[in-house]
PDB file of N, CA and C in Angstrom:
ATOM      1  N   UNK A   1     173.940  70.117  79.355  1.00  0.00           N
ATOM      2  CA  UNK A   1     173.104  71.076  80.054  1.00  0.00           C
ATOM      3  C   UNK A   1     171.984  70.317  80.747  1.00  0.00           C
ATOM      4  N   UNK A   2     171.901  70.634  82.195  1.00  0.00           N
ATOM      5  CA  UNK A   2     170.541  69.961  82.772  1.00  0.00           C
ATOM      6  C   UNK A   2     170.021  70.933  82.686  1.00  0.00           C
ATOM      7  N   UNK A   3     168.433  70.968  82.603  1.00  0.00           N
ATOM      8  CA  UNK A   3     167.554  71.579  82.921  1.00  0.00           C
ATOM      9  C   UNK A   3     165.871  70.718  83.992  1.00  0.00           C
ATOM     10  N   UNK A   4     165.173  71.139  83.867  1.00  0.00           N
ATOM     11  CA  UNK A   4     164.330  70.814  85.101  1.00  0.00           C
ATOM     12  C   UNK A   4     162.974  70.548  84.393  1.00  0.00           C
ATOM     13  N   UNK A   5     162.165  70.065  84.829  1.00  0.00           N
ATOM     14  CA  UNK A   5     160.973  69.364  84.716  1.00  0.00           C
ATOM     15  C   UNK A   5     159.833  68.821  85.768  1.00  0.00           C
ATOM     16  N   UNK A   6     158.926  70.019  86.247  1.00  0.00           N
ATOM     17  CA  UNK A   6     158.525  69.168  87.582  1.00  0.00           C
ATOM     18  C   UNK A   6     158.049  68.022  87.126  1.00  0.00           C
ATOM     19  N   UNK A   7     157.498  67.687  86.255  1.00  0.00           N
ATOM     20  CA  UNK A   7     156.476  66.481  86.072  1.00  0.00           C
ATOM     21  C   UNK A   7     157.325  64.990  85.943  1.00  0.00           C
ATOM     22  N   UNK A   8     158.637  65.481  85.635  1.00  0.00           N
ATOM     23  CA  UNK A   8     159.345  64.043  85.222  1.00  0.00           C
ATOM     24  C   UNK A   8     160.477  63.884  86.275  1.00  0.00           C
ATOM     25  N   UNK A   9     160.283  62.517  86.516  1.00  0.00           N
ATOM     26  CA  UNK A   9     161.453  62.466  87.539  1.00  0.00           C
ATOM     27  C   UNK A   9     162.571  61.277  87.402  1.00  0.00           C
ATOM     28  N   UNK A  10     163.016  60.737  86.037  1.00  0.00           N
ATOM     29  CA  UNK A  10     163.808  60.195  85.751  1.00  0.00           C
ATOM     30  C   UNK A  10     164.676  60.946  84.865  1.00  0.00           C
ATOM     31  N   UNK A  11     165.182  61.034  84.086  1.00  0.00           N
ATOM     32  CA  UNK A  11     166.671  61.266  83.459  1.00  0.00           C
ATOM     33  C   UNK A  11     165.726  61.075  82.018  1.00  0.00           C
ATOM     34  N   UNK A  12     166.282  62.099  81.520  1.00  0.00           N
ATOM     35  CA  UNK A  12     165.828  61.606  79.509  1.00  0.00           C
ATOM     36  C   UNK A  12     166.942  61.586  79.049  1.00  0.00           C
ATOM     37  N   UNK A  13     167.375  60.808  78.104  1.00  0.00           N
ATOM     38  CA  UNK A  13     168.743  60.945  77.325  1.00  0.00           C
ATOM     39  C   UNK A  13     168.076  60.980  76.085  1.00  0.00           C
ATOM     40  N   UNK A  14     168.809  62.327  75.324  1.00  0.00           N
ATOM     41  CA  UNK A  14     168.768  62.617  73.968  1.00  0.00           C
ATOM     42  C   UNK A  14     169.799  61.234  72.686  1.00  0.00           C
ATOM     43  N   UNK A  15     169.006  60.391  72.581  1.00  0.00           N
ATOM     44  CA  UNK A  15     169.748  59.373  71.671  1.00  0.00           C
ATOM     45  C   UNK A  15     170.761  59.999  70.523  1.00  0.00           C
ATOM     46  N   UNK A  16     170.260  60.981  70.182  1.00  0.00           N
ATOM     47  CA  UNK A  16     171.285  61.430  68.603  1.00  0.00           C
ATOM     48  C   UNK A  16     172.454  62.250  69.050  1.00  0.00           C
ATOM     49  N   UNK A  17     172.371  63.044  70.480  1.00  0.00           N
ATOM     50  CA  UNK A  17     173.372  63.499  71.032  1.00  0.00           C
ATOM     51  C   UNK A  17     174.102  62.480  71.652  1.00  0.00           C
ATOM     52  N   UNK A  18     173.551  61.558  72.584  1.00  0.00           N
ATOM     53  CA  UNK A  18     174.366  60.438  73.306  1.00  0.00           C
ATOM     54  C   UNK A  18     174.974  61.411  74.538  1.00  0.00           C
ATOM     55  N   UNK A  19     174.326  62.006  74.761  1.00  0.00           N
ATOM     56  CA  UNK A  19     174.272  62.805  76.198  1.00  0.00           C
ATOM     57  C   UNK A  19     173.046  62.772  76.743  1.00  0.00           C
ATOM     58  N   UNK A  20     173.739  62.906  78.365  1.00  0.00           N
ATOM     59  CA  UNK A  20     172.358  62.877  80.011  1.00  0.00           C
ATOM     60  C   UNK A  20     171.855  64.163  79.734  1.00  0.00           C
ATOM     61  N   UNK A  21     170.862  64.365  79.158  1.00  0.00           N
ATOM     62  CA  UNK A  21     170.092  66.143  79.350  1.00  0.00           C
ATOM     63  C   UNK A  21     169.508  66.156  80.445  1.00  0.00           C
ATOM     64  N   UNK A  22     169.427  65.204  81.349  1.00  0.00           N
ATOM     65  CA  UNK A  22     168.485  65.497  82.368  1.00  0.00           C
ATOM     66  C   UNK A  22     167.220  65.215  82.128  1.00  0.00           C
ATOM     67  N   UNK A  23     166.466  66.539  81.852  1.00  0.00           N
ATOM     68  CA  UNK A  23     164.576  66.302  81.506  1.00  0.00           C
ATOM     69  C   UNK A  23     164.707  67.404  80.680  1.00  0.00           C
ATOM     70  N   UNK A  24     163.375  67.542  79.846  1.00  0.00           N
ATOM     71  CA  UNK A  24     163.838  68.449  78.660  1.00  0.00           C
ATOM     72  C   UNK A  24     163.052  69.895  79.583  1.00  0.00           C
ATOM     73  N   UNK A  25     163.954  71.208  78.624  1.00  0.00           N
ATOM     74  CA  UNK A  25     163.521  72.333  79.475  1.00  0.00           C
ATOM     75  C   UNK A  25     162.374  72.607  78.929  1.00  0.00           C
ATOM     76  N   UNK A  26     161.738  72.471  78.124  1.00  0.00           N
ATOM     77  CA  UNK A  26     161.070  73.053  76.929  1.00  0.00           C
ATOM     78  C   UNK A  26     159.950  72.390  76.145  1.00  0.00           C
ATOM     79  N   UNK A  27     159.066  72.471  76.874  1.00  0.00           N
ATOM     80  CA  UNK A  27     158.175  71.247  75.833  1.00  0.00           C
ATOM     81  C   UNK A  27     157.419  72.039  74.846  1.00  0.00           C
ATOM     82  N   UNK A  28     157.689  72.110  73.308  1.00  0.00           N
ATOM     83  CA  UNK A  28     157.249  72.204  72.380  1.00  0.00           C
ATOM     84  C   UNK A  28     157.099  71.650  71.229  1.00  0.00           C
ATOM     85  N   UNK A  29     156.383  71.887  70.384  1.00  0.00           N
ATOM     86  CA  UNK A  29     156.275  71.066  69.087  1.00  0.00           C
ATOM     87  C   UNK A  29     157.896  70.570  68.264  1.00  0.00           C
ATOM     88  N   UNK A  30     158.966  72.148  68.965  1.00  0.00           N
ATOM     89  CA  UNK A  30     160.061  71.540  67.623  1.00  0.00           C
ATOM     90  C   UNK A  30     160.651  70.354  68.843  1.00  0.00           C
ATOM     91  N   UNK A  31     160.291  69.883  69.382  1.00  0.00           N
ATOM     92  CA  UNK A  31     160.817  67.983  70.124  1.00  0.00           C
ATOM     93  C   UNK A  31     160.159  67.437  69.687  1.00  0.00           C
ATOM     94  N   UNK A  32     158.870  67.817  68.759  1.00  0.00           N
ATOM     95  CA  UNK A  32     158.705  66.592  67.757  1.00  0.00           C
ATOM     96  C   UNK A  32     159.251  65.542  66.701  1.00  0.00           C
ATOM     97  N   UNK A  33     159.599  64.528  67.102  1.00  0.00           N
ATOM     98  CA  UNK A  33     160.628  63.782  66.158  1.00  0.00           C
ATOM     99  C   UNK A  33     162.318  63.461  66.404  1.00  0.00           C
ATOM    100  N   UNK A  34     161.961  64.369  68.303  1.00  0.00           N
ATOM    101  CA  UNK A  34     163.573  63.324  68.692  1.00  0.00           C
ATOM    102  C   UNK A  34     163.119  61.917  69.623  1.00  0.00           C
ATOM    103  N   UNK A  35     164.371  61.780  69.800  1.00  0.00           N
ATOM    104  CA  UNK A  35     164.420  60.516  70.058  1.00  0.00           C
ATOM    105  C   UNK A  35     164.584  60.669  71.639  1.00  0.00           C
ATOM    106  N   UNK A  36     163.856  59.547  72.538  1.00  0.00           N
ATOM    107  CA  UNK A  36     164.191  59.627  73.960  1.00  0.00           C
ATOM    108  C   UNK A  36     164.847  57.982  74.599  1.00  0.00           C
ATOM    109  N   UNK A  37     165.069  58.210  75.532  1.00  0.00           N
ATOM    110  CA  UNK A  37     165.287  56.923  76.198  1.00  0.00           C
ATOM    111  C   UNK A  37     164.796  56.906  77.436  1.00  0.00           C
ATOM    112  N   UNK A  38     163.788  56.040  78.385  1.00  0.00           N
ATOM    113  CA  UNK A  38     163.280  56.480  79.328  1.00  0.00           C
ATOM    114  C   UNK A  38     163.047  54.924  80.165  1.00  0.00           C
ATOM    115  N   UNK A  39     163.880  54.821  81.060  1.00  0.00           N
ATOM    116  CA  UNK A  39     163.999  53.525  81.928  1.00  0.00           C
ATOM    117  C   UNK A  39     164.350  52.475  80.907  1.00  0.00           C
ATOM    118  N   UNK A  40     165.448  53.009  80.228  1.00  0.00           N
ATOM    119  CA  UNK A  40     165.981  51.852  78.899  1.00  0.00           C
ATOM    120  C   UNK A  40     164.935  51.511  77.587  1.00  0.00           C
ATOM    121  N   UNK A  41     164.130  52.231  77.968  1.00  0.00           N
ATOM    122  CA  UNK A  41     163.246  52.000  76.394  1.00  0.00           C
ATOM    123  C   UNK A  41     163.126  53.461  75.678  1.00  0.00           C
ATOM    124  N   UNK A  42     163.499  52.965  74.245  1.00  0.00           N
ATOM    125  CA  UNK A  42     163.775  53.915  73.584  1.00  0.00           C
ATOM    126  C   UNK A  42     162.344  54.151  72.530  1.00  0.00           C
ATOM    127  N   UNK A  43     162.008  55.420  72.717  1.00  0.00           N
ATOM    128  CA  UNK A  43     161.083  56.122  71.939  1.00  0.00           C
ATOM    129  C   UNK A  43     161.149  57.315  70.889  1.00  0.00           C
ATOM    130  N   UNK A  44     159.731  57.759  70.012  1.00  0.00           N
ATOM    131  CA  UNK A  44     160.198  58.750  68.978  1.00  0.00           C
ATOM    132  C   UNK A  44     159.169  60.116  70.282  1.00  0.00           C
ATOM    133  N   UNK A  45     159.396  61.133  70.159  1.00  0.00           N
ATOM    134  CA  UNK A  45     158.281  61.824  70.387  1.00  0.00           C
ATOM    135  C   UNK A  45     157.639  61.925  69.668  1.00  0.00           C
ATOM    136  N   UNK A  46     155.942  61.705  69.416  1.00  0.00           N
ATOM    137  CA  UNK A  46     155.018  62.194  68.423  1.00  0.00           C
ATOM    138  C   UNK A  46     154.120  63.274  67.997  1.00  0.00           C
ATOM    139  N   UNK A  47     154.057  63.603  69.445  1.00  0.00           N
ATOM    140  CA  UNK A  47     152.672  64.704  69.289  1.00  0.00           C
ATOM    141  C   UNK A  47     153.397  65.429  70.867  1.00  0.00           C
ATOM    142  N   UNK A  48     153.192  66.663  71.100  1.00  0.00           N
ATOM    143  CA  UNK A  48     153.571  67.786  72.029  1.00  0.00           C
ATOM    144  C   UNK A  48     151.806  68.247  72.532  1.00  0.00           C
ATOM    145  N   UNK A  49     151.344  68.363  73.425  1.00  0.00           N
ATOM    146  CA  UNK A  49     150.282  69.265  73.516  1.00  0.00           C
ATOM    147  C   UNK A  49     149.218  68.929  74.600  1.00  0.00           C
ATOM    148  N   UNK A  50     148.216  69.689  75.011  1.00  0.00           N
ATOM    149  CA  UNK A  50     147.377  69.322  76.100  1.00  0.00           C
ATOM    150  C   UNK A  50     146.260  68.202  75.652  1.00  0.00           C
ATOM    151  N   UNK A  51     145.598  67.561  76.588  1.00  0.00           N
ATOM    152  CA  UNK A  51     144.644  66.237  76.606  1.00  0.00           C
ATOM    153  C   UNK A  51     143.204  66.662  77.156  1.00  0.00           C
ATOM    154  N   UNK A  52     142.613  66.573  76.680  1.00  0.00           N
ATOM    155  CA  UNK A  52     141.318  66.708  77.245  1.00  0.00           C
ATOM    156  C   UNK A  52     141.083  66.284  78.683  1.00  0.00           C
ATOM    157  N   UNK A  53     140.712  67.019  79.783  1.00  0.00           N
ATOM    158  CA  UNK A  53     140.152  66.642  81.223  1.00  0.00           C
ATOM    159  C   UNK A  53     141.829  66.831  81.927  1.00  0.00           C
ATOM    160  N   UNK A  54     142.387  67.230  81.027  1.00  0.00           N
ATOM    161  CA  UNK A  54     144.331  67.305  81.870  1.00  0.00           C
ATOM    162  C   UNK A  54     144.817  69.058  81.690  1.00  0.00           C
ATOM    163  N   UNK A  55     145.381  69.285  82.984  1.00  0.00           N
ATOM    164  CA  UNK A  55     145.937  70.668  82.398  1.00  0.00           C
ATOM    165  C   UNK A  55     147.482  70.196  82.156  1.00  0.00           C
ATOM    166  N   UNK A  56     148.237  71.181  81.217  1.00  0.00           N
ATOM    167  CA  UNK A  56     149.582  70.522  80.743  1.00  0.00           C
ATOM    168  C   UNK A  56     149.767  70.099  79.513  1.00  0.00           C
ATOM    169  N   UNK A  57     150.932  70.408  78.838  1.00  0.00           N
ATOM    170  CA  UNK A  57     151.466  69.692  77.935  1.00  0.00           C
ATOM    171  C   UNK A  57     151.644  68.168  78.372  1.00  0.00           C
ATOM    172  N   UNK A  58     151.511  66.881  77.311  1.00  0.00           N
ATOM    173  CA  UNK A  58     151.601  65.693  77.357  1.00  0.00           C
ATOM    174  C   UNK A  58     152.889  65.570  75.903  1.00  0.00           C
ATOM    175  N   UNK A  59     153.517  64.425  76.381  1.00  0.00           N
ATOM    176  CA  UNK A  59     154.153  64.094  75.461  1.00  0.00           C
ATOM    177  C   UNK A  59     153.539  62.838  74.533  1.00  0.00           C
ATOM    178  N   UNK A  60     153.565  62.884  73.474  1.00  0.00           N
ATOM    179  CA  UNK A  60     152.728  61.298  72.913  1.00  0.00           C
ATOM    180  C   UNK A  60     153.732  60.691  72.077  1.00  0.00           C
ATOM    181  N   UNK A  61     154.492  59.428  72.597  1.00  0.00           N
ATOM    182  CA  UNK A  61     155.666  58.820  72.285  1.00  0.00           C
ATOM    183  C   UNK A  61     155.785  57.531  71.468  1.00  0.00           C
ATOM    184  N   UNK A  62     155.829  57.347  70.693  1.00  0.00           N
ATOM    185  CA  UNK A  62     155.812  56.221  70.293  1.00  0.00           C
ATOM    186  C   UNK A  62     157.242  55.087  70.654  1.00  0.00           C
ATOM    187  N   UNK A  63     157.018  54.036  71.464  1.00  0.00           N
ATOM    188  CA  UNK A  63     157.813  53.249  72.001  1.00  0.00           C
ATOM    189  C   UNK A  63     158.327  52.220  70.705  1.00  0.00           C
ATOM    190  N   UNK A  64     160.087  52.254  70.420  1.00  0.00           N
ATOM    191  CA  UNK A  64     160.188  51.172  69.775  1.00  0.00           C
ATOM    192  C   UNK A  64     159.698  49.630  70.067  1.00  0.00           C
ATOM    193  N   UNK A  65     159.158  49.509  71.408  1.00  0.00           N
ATOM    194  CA  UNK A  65     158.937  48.041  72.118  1.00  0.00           C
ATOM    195  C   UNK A  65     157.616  48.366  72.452  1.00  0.00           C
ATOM    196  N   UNK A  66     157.026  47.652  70.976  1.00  0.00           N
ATOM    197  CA  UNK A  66     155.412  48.129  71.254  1.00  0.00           C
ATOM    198  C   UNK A  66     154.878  47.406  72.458  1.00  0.00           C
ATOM    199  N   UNK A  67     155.483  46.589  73.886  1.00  0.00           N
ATOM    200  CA  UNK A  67     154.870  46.148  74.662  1.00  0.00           C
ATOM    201  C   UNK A  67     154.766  47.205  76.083  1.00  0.00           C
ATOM    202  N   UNK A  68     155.651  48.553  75.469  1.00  0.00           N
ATOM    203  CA  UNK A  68     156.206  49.739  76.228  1.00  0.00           C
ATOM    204  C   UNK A  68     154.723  50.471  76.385  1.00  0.00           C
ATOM    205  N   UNK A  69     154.380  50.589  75.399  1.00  0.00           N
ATOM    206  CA  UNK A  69     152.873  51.678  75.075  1.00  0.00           C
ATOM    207  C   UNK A  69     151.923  50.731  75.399  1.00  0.00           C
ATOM    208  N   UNK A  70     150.345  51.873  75.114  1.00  0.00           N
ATOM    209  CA  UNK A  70     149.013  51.433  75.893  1.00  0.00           C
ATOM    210  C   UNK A  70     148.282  51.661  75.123  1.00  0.00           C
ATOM    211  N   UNK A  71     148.126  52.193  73.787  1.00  0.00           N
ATOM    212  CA  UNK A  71     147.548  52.477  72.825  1.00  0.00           C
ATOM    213  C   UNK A  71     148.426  52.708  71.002  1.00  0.00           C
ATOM    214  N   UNK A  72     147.399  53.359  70.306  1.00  0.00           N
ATOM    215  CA  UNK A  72     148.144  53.462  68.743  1.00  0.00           C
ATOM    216  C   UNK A  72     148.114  54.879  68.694  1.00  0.00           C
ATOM    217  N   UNK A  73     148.043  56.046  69.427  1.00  0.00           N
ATOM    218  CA  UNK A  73     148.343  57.749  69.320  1.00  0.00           C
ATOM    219  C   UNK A  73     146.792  58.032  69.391  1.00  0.00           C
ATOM    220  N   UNK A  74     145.921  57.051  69.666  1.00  0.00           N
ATOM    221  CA  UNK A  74     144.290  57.537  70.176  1.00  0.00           C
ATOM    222  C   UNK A  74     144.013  57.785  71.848  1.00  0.00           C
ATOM    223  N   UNK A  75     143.655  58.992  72.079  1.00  0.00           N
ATOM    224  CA  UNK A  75     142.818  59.175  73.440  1.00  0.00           C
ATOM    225  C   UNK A  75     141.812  59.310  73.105  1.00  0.00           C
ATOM    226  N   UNK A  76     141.034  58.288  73.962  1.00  0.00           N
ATOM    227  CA  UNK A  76     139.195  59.315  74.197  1.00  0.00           C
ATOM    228  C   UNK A  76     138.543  59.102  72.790  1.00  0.00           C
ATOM    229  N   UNK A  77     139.124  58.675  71.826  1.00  0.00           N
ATOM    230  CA  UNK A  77     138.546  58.149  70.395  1.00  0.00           C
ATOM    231  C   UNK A  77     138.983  59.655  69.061  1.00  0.00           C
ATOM    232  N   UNK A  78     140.148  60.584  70.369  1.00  0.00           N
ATOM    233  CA  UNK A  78     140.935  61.561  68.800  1.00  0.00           C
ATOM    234  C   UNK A  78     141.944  60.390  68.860  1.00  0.00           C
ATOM    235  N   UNK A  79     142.787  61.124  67.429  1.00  0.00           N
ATOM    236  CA  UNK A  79     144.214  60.281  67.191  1.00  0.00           C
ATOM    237  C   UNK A  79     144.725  61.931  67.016  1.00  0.00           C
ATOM    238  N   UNK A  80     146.127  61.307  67.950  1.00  0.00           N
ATOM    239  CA  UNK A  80     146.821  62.866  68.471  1.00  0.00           C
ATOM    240  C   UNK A  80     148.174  62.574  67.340  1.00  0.00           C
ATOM    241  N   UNK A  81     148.259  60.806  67.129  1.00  0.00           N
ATOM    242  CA  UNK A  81     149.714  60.674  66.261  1.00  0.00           C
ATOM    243  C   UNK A  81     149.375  59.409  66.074  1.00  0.00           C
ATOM    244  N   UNK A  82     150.053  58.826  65.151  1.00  0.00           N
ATOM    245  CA  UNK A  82     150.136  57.454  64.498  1.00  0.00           C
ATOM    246  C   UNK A  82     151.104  57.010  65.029  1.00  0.00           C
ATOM    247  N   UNK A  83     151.232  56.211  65.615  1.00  0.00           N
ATOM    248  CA  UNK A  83     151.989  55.185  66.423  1.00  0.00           C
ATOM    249  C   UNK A  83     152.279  53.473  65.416  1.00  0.00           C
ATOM    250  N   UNK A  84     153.461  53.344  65.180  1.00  0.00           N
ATOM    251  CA  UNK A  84     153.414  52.180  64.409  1.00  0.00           C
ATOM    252  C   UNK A  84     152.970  51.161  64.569  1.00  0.00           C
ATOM    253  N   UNK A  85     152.869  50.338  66.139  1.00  0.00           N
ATOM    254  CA  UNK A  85     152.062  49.322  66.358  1.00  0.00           C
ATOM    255  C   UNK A  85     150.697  49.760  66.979  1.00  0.00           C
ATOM    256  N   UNK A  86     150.065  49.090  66.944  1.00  0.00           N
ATOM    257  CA  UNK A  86     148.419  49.246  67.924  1.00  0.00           C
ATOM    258  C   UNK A  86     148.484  49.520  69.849  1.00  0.00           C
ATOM    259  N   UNK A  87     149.876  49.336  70.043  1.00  0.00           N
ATOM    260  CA  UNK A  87     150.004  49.329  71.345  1.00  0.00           C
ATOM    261  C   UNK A  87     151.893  49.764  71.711  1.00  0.00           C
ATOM    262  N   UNK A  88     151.896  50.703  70.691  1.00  0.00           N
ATOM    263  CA  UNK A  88     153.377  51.315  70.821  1.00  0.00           C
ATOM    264  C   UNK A  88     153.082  52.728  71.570  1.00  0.00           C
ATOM    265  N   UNK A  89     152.242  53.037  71.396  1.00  0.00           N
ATOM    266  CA  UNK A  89     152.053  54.565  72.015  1.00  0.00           C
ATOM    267  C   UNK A  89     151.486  54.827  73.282  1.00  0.00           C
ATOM    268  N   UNK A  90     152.052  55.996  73.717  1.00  0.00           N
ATOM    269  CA  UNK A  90     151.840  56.210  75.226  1.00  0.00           C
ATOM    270  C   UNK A  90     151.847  57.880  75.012  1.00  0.00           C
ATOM    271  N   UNK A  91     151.288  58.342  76.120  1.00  0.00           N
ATOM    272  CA  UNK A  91     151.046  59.345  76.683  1.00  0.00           C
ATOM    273  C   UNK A  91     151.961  59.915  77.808  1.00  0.00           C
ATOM    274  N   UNK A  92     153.198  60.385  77.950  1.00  0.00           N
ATOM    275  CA  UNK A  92     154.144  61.302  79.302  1.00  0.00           C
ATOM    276  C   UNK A  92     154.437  62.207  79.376  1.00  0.00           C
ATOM    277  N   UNK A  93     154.408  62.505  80.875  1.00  0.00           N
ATOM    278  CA  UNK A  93     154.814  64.200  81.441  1.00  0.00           C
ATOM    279  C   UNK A  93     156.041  63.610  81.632  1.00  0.00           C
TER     280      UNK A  93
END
């Protein structure tokens, strides 16, 4: 099933299915804890929800290739998720 996403404009593949979903239809908390793949790097989702000074859901991902991420699941000095390395986590629409 594709579904649509204005904000994203690459392809997500669901790792545990091993199918092209396209982009996910649905951003909510229960995609907390799948798995993505996004320009060949594979991530967990961590946290679902809006960011301070942003309108929108954000995704907060923790990258298996902590050189993928830009932080540890901290914006702005909250922690939105624990990210395993200090620089595995990222923030995507």
């Amino acid at each position: 099933e594709t579904t649509s996403n204005a904000h994203s404009h690459s392809p997500i593949k669901d790792v545990y299915l091993g199918t092209e979903c396209g982009k996910i239809a649905e951003v909510n908390e229960s995609i907390i804890g799948r798995r993505i793949v996004h320009e060949k790097n594979f991530g967990t989702i961590c946290y679902v929800g809006e960011l301070p000074r942003s309108n929108g859901s954000w995704l907060g991902v923790d990258w298996d290739d902590q050189s993928r991420g830009r932080h540890d699941g901290t914006y702005d000095g909250v922690r939105y998720f624990q990210a395993k390395c200090p620089t595995s986590g990222s923030f995507v629409r």
